[in-house]
C-alpha atoms as a PDB file:
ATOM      1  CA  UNK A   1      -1.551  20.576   1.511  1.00  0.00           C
ATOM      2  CA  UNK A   2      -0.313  20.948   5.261  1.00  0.00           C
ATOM      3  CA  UNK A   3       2.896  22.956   6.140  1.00  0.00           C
ATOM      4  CA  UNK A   4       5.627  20.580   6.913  1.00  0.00           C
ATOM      5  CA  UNK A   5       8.822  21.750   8.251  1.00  0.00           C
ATOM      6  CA  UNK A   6      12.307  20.034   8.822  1.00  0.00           C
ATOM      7  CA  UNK A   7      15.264  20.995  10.046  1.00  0.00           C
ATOM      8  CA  UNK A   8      19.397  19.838   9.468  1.00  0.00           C
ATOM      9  CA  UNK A   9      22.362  20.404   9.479  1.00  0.00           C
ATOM     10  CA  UNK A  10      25.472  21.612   6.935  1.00  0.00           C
ATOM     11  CA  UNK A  11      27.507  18.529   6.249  1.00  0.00           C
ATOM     12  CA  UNK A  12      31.241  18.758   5.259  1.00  0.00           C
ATOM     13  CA  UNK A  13      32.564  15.400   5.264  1.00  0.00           C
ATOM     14  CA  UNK A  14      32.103  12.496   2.310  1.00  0.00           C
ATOM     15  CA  UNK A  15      32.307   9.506   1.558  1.00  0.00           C
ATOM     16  CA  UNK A  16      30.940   5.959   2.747  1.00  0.00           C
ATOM     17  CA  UNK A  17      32.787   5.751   5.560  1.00  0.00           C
ATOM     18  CA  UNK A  18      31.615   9.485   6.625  1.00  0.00           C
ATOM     19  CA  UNK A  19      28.109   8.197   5.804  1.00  0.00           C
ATOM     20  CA  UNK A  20      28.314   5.161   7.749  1.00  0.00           C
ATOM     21  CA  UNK A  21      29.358   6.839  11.487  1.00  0.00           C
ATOM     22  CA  UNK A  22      26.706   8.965  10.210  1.00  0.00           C
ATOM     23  CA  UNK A  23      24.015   6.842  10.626  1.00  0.00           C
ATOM     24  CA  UNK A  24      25.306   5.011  13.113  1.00  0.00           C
ATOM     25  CA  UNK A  25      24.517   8.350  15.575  1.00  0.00           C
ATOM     26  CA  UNK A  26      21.154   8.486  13.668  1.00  0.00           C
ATOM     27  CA  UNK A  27      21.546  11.084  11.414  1.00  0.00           C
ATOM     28  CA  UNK A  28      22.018  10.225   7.692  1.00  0.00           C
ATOM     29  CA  UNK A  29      23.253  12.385   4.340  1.00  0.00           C
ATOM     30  CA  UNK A  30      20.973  14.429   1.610  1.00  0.00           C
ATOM     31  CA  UNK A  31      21.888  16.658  -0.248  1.00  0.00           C
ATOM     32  CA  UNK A  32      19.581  20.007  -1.554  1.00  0.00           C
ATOM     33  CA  UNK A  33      19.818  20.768  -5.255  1.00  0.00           C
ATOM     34  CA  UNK A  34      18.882  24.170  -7.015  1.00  0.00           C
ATOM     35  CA  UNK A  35      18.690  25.628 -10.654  1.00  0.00           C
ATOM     36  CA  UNK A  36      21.780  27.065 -11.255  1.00  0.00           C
ATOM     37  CA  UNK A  37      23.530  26.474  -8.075  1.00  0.00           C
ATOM     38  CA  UNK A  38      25.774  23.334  -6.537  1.00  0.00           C
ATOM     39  CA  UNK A  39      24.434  20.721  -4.183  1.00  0.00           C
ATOM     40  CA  UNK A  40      24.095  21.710  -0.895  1.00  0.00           C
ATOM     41  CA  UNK A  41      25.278  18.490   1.343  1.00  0.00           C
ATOM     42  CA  UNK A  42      23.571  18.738   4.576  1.00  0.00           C
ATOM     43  CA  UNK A  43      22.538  15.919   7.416  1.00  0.00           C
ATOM     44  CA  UNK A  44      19.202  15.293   9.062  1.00  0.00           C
ATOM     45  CA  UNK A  45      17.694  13.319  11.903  1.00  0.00           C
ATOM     46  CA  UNK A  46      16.844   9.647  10.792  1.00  0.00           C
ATOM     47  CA  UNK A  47      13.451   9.876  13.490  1.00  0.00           C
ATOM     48  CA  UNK A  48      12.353  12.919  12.506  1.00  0.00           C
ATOM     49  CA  UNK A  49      12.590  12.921   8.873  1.00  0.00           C
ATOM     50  CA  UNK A  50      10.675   9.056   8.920  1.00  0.00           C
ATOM     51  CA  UNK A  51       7.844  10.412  11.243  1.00  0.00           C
ATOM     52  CA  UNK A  52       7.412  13.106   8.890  1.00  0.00           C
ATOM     53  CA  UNK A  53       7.190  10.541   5.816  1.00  0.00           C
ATOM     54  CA  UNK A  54       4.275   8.281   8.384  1.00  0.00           C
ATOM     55  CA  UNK A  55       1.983  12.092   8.833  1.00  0.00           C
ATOM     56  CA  UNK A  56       1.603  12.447   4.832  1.00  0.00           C
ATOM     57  CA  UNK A  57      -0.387   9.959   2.199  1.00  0.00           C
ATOM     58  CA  UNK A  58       2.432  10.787  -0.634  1.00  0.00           C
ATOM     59  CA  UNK A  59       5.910  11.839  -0.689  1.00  0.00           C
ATOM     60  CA  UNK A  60       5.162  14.354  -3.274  1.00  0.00           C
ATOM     61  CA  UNK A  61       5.186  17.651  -0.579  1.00  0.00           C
ATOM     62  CA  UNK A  62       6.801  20.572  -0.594  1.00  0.00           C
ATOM     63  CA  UNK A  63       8.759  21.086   2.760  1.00  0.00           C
ATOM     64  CA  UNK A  64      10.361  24.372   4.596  1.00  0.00           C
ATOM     65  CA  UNK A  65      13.674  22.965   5.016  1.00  0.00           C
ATOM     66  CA  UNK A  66      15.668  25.413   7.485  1.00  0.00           C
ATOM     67  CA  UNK A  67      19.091  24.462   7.608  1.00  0.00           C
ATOM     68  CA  UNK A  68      21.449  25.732  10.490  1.00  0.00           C
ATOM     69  CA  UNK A  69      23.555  28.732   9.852  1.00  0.00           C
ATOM     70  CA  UNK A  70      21.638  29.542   7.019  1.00  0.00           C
ATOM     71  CA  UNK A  71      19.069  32.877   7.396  1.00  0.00           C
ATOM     72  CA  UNK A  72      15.892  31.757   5.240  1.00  0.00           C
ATOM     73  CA  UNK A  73      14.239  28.102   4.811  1.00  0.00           C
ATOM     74  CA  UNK A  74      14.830  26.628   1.347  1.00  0.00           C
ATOM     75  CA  UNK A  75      10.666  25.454  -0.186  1.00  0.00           C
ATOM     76  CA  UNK A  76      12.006  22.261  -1.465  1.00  0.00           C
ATOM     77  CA  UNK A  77      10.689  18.468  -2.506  1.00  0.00           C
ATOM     78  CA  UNK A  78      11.521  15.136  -1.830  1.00  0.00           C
ATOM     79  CA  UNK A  79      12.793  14.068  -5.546  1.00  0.00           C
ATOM     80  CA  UNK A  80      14.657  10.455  -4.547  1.00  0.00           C
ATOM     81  CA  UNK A  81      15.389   8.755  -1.386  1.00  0.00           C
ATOM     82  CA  UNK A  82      17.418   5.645  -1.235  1.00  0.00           C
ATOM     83  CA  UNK A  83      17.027   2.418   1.096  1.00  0.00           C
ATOM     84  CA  UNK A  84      19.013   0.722   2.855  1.00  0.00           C
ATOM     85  CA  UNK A  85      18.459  -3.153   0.592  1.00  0.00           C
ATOM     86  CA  UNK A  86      18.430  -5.021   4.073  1.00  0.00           C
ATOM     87  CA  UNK A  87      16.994  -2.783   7.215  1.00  0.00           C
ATOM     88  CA  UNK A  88      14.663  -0.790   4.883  1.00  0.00           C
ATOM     89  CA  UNK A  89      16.194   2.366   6.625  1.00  0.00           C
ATOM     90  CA  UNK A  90      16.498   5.787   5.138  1.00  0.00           C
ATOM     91  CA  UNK A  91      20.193   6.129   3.745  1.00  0.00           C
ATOM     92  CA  UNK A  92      20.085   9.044   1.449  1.00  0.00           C
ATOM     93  CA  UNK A  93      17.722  11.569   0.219  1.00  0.00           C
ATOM     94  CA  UNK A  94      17.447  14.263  -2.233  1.00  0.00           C
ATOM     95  CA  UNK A  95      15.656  17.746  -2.073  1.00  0.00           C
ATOM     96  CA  UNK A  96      14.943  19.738  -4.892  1.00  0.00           C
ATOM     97  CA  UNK A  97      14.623  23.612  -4.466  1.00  0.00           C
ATOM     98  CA  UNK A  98      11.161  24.903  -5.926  1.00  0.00           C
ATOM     99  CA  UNK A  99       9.715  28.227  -7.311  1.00  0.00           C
ATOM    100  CA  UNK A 100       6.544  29.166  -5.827  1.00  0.00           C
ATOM    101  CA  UNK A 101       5.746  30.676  -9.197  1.00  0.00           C
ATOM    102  CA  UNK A 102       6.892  27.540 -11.409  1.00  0.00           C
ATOM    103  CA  UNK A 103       5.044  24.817 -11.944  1.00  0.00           C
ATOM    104  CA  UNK A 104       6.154  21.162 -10.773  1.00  0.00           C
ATOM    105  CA  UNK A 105       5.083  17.548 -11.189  1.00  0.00           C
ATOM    106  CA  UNK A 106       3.632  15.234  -8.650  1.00  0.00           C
ATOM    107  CA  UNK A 107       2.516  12.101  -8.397  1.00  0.00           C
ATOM    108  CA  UNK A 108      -0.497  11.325  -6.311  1.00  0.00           C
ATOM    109  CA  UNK A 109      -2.424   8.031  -5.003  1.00  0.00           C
ATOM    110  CA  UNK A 110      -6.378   7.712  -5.845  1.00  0.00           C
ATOM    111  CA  UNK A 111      -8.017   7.217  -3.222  1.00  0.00           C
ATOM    112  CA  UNK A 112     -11.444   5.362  -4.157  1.00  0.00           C
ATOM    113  CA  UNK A 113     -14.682   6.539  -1.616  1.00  0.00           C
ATOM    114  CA  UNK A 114     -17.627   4.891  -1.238  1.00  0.00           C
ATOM    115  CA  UNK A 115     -18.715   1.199  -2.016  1.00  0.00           C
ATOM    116  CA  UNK A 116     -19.765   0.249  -5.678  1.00  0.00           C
ATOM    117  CA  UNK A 117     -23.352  -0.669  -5.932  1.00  0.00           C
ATOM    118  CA  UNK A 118     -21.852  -3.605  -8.697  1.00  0.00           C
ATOM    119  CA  UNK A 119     -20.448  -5.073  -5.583  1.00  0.00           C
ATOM    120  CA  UNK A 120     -22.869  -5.036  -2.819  1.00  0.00           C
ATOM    121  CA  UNK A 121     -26.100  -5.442  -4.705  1.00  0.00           C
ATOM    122  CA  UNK A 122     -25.244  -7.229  -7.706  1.00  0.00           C
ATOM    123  CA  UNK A 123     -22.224  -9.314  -6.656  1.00  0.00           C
ATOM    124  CA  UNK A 124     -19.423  -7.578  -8.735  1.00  0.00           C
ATOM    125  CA  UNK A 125     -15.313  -7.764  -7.771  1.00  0.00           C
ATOM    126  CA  UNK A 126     -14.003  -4.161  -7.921  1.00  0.00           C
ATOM    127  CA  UNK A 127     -11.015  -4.007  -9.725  1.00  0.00           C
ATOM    128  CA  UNK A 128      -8.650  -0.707  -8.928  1.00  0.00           C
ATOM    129  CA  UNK A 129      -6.510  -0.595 -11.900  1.00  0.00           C
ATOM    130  CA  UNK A 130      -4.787   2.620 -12.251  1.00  0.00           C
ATOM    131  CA  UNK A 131      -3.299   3.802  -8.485  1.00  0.00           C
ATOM    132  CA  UNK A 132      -1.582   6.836  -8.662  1.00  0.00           C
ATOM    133  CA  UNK A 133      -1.950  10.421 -10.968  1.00  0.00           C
ATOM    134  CA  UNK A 134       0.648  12.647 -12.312  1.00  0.00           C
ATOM    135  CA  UNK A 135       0.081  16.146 -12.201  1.00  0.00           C
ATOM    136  CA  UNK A 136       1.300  19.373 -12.888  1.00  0.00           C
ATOM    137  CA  UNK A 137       0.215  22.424 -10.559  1.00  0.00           C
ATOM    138  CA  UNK A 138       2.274  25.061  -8.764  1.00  0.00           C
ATOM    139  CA  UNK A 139       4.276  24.154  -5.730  1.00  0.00           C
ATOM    140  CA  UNK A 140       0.926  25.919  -3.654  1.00  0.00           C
ATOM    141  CA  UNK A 141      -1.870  23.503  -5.432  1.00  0.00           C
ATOM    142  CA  UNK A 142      -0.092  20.321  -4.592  1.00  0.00           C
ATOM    143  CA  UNK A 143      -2.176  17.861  -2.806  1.00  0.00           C
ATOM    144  CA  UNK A 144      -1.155  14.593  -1.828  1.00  0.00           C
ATOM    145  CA  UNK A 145      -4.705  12.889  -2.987  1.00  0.00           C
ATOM    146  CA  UNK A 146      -7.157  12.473  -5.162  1.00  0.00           C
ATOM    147  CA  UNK A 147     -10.524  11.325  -4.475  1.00  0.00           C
ATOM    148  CA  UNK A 148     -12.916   9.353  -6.402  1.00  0.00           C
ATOM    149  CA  UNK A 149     -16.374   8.629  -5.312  1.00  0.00           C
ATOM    150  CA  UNK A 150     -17.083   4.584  -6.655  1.00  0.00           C
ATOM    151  CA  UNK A 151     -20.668   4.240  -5.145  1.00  0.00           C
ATOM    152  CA  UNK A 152     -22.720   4.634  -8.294  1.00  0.00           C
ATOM    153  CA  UNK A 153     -20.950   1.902 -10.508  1.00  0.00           C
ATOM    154  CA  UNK A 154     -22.437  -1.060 -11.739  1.00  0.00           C
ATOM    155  CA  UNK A 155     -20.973  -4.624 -12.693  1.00  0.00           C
ATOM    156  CA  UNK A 156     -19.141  -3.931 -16.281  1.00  0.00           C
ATOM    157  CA  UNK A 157     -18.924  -0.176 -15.030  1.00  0.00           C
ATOM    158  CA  UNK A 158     -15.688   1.798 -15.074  1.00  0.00           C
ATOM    159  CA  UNK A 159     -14.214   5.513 -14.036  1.00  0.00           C
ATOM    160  CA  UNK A 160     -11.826   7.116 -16.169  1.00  0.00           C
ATOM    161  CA  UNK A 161      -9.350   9.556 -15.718  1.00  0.00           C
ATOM    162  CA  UNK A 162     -11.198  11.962 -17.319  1.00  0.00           C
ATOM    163  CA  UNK A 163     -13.896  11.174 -14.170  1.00  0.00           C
ATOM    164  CA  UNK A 164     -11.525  12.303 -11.422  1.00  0.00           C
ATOM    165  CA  UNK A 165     -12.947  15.372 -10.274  1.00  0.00           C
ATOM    166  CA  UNK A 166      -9.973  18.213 -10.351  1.00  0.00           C
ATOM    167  CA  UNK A 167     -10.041  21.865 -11.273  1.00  0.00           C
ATOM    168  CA  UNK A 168      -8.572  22.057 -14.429  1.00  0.00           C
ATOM    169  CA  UNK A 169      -7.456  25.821 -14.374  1.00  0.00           C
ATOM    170  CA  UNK A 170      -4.698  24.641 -11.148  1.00  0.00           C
ATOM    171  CA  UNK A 171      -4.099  20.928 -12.402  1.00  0.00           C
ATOM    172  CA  UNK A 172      -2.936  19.222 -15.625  1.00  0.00           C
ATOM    173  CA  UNK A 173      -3.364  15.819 -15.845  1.00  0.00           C
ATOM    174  CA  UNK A 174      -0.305  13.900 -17.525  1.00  0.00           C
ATOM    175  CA  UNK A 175      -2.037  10.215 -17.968  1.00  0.00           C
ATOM    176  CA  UNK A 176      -3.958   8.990 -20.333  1.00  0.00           C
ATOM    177  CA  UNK A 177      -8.119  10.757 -19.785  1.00  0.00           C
ATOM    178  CA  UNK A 178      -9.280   7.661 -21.322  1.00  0.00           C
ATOM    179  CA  UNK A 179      -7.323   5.456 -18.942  1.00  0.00           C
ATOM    180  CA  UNK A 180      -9.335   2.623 -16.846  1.00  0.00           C
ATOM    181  CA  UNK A 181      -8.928   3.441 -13.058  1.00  0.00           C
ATOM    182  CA  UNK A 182     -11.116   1.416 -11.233  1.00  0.00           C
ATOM    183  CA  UNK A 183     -13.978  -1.045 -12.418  1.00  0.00           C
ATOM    184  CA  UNK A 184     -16.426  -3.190 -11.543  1.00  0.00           C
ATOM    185  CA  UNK A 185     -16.301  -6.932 -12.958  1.00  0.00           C
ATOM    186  CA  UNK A 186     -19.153  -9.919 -13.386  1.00  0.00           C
ATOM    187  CA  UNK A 187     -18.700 -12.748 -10.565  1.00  0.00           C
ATOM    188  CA  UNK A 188     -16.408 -15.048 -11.830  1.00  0.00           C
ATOM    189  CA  UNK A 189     -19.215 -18.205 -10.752  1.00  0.00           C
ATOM    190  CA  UNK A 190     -21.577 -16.704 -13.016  1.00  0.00           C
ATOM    191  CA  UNK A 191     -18.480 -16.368 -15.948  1.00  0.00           C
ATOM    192  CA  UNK A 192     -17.388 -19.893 -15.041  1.00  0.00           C
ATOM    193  CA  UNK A 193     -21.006 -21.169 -15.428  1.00  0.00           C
ATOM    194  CA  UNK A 194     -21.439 -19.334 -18.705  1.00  0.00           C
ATOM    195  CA  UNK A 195     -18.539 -20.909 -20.297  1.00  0.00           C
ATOM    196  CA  UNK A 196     -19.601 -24.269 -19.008  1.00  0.00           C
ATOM    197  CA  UNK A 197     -23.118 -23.791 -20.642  1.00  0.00           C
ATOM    198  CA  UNK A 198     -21.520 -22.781 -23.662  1.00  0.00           C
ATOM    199  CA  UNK A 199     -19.757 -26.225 -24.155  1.00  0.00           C
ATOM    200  CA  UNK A 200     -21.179 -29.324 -22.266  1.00  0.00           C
ATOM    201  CA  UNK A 201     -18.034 -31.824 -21.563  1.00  0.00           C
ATOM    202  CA  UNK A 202     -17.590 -34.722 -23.541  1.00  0.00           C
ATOM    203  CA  UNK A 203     -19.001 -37.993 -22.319  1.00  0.00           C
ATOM    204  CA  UNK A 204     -16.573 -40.866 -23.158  1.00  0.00           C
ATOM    205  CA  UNK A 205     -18.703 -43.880 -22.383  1.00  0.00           C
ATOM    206  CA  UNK A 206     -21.066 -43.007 -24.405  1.00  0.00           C
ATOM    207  CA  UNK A 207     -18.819 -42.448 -27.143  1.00  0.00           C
ATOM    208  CA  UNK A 208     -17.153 -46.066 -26.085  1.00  0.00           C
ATOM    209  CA  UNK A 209     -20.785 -47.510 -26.390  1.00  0.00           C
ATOM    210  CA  UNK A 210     -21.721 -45.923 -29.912  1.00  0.00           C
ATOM    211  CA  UNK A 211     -18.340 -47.721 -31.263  1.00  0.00           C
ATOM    212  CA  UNK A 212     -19.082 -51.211 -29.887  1.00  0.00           C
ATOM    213  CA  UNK A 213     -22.989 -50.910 -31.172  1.00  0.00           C
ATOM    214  CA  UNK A 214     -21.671 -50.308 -34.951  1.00  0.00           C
END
């Protein structure tokens, strides 16, 4: 995973109204939690925190956080960050202070490589079922993807979790190994045309004529 570094401010003040002339300057409250310490309430830039969020695939990264007035950058990670219900913006957000030596738990998307050969040679849909991992690694292993190659599988095909290629002596996996994550599936014209061969519609007029005949 790439460094990523951010920078704030302590914060003093609380309270909504505090929050709101806050933002308005475009800055907005977080807050950095630790074991066995209090919340430290700090501020940060609105533009520079969001064009951090656009240069990474997940928001499960650990960040050197330096925070004015204080000597040495806190290794921390994004744990919750609220939105604004209307304007989508960034209102709050929540750090969590790690230990390089600890391990954490992240959630990661899949990203699927490749092009099934179910879909382009024998007219499969693919169907990606299960999006996102959870693992547990040390703050230094995280990754913000996982790869899986989908080139090789065939209509009624699927990869498992168990199929997602990860060293297992720096990652746990916390889903399911038997778990469907992506899969390739019939046409649905050829499943529509089975059905219909397996029961022919009824034909009322001929019914109708069989009844006047007796």
């Amino acid at each position: 995973m790439k460094e990523t570094k951010l920078t704030a401010k302590k914060r003093t003040g609380k309270g909504s109204a505090m929050a709101g002339r806050l933002r308005r300057t475009g800055w907005f409250p977080a807050v950095v939690y630790g074991e066995g310490r209090p919340g430290l309430n700090i501020q940060m830039n609105e533009h520079d925190f969001v064009m951090m969020l656009r240069s990474h695939r997940s928001e499960s990264m650990i960040v050197d956080l330096e925070v004015e007035g204080v000597e040495k950058p806190y290794k921390v990670m994004l744990k919750a960050m609220q939105h604004h219900p209307i304007s989508g913006r960034v209102i709050h957000v929540d750090f969590y202070e790690v230990s390089m030596t600890r391990k954490i738990e992240i959630e990661v998307p899949v990203k699927l490589v490749g092009e099934p050969y179910g879909v382009v040679n024998e007219g499969g849909m693919l169907e990606h079922i299960l999006r996102t991992l959870t693992l547990e690694c040390l703050p230094g292993d995280a990754i913000e993807e996982v790869a899986l190659d989908v080139s090789g599988l065939h209509v009624g095909k699927a990869l498992r979790v168990h199929d997602v290629p990860l060293d297992s002596a720096k990652f746990t996996v916390s889903d399911d190994l038997e778990q469907v994550i992506v899969a390739v599936a019939a046409p649905r014209m050829e499943q529509a045309s089975d059905e219909g061969d397996a029961k022919a519609p009824e034909v009322l007029t001929e019914k109708k004529a069989d009844a006047e005949a007796k």
